[in-house]
C-alpha atoms as a PDB file:
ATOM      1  CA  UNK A   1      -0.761  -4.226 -14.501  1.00  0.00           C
ATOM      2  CA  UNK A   2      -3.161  -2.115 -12.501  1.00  0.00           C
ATOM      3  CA  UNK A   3      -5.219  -5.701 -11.671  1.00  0.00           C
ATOM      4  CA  UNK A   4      -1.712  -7.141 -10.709  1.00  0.00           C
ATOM      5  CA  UNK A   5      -1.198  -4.750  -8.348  1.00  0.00           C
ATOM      6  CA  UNK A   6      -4.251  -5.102  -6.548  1.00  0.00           C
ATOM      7  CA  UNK A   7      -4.337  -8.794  -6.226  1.00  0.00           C
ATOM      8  CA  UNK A   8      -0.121  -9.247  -5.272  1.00  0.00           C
ATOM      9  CA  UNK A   9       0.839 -11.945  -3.255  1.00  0.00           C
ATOM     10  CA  UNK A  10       1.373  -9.396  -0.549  1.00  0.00           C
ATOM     11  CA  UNK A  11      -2.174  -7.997  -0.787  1.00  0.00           C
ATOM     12  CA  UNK A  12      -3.057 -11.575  -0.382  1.00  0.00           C
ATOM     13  CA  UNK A  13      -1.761 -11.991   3.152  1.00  0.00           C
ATOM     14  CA  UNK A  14      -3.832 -12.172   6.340  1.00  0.00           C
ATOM     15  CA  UNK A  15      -2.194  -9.740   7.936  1.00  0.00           C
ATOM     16  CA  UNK A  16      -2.632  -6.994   4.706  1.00  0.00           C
ATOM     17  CA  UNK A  17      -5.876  -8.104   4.165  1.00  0.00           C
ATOM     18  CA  UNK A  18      -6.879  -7.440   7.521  1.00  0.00           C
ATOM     19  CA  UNK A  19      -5.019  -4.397   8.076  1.00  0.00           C
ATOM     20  CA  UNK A  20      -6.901  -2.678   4.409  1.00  0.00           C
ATOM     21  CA  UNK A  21     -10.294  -4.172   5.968  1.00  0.00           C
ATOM     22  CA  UNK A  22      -9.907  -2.308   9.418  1.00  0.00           C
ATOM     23  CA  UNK A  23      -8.496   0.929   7.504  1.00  0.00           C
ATOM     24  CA  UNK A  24     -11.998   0.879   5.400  1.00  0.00           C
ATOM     25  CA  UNK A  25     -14.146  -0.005   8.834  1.00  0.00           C
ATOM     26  CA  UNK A  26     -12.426   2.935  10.558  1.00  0.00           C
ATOM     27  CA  UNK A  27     -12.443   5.475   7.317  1.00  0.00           C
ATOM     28  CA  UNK A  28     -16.318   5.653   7.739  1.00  0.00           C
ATOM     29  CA  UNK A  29     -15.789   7.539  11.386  1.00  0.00           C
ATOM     30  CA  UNK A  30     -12.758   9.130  11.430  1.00  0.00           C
ATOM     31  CA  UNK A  31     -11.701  12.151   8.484  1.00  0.00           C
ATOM     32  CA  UNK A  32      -8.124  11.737   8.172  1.00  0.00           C
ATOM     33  CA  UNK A  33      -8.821   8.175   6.939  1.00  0.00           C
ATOM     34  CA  UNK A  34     -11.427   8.837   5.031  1.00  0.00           C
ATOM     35  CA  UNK A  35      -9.539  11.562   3.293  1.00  0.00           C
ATOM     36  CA  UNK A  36      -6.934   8.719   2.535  1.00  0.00           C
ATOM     37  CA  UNK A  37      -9.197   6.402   1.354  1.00  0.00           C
ATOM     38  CA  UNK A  38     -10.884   9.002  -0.852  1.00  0.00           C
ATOM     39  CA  UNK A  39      -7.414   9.674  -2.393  1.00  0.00           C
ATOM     40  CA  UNK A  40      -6.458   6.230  -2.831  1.00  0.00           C
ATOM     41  CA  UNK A  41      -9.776   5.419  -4.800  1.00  0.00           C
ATOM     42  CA  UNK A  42      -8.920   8.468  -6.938  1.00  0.00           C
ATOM     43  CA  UNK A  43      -5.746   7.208  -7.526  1.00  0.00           C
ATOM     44  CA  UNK A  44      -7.121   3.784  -8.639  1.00  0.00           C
ATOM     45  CA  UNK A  45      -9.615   5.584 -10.953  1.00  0.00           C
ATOM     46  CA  UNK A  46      -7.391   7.906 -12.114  1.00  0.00           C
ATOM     47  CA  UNK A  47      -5.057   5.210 -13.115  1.00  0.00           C
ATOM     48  CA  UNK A  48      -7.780   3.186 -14.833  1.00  0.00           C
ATOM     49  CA  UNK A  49      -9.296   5.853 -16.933  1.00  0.00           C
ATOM     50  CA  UNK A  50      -6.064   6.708 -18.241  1.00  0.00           C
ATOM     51  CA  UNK A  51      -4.973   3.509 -19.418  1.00  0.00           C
ATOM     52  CA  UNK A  52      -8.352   2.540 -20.597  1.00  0.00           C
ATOM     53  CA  UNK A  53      -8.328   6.196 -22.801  1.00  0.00           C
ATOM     54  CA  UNK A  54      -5.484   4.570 -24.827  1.00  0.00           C
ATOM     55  CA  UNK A  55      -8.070   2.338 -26.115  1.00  0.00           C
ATOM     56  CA  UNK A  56     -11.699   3.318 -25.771  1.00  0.00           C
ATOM     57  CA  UNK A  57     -12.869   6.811 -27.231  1.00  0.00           C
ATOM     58  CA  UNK A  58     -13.607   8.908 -23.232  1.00  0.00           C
ATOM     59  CA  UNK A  59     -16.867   8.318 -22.651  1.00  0.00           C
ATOM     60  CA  UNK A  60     -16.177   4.801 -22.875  1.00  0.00           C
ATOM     61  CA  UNK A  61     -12.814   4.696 -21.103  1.00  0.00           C
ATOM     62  CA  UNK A  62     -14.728   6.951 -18.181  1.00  0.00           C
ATOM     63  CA  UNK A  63     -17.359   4.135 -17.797  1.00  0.00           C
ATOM     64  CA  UNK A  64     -14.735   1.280 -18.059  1.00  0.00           C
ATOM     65  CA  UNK A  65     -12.781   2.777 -15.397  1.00  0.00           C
ATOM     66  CA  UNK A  66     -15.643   2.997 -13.069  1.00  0.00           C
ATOM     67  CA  UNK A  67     -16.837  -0.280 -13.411  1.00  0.00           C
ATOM     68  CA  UNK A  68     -13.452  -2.400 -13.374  1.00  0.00           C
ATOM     69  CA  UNK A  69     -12.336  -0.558 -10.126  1.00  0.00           C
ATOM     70  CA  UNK A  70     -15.754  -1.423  -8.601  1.00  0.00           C
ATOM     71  CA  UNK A  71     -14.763  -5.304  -9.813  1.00  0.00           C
ATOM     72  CA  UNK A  72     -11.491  -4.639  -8.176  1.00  0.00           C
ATOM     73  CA  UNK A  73     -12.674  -3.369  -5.081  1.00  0.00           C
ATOM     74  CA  UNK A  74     -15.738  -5.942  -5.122  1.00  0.00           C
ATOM     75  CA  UNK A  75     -14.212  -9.025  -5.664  1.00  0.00           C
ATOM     76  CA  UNK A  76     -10.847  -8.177  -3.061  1.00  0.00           C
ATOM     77  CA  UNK A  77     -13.369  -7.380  -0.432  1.00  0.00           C
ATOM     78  CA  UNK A  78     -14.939 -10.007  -1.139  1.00  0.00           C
ATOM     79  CA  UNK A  79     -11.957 -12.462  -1.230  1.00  0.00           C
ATOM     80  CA  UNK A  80     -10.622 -10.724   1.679  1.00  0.00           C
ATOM     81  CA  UNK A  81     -14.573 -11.891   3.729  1.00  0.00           C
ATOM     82  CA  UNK A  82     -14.212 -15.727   1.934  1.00  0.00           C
ATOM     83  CA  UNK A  83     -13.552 -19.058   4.511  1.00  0.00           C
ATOM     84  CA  UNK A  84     -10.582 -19.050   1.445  1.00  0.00           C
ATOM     85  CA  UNK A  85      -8.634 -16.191   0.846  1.00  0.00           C
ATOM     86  CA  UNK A  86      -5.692 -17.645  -1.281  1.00  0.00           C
ATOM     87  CA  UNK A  87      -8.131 -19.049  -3.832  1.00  0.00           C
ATOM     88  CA  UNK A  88     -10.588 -16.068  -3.810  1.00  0.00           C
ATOM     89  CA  UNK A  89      -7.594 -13.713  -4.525  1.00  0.00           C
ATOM     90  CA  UNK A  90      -6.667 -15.866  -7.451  1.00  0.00           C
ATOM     91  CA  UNK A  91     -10.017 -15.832  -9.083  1.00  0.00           C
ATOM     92  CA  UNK A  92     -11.056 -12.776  -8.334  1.00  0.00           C
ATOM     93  CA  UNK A  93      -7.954 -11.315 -10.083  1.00  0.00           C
ATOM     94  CA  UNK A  94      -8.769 -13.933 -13.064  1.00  0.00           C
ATOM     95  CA  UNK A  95     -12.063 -12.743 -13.148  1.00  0.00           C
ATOM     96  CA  UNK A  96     -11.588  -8.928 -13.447  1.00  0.00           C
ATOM     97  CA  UNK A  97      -8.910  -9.711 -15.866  1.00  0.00           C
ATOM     98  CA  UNK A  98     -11.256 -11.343 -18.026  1.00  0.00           C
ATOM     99  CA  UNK A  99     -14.168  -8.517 -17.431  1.00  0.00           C
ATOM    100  CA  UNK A 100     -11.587  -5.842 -19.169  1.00  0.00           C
ATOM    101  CA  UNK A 101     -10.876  -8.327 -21.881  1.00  0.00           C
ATOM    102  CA  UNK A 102     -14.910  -8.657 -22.594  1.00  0.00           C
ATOM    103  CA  UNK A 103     -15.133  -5.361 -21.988  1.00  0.00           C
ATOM    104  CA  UNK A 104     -12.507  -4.299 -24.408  1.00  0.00           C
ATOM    105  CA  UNK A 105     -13.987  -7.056 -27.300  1.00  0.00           C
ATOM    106  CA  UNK A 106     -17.392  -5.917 -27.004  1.00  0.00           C
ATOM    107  CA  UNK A 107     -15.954  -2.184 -27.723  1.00  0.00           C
ATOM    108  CA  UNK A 108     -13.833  -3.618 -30.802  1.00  0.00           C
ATOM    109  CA  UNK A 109     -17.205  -5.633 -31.997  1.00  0.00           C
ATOM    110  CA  UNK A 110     -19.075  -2.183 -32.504  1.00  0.00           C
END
């Protein structure tokens, strides 16, 4: 659900898109913002390590939190920057749906 929330069909608009991509630019120079953004990425984390701890033993969930919301930041910025938004979204939320389940696999495989 965490993915889903990230790649809505709201998040998906122009106008959200572009709003979240001038709240990042502006976060870099002013502290209020950054302090927003730095609690929102916790958040994200925090949610992701958590969930992932359910399945992984912690050293395992820690690292599978940190790299899935790097995917999910990566791959909506990026989506958010393509000349097609509405298909980038879709794939990108494919993809990082289908990191976690390689992710998770590989962990089951050992």
């Amino acid at each position: 659900k965490i993915v889903e929330a990230n790649f809505t069909q709201l998040q998906r608009t122009a106008s959200v898109y572009q709003t979240w991509l001038c709240f990042w630019a502006q976060a870099m120079h002013d502290p209020a913002l950054a302090r927003l953004q730095h609690i929102n990425s916790n958040r994200l984390y925090s949610n992701l390590r958590y969930s992932f701890a359910q399945l992984l033993p912690e050293a395992q969930a820690t690292i599978a939190a940190k790299q899935t919301a790097a995917m999910i930041d990566g791959f909506w910025l990026r989506s958010a920057l393509s000349l097609q938004p509405s298909e980038a979204f879709s794939q990108a939320e494919h993809l990082c749906k289908c990191f976690i389940e390689n992710l998770l696999q590989q962990h089951g495989d050992h």
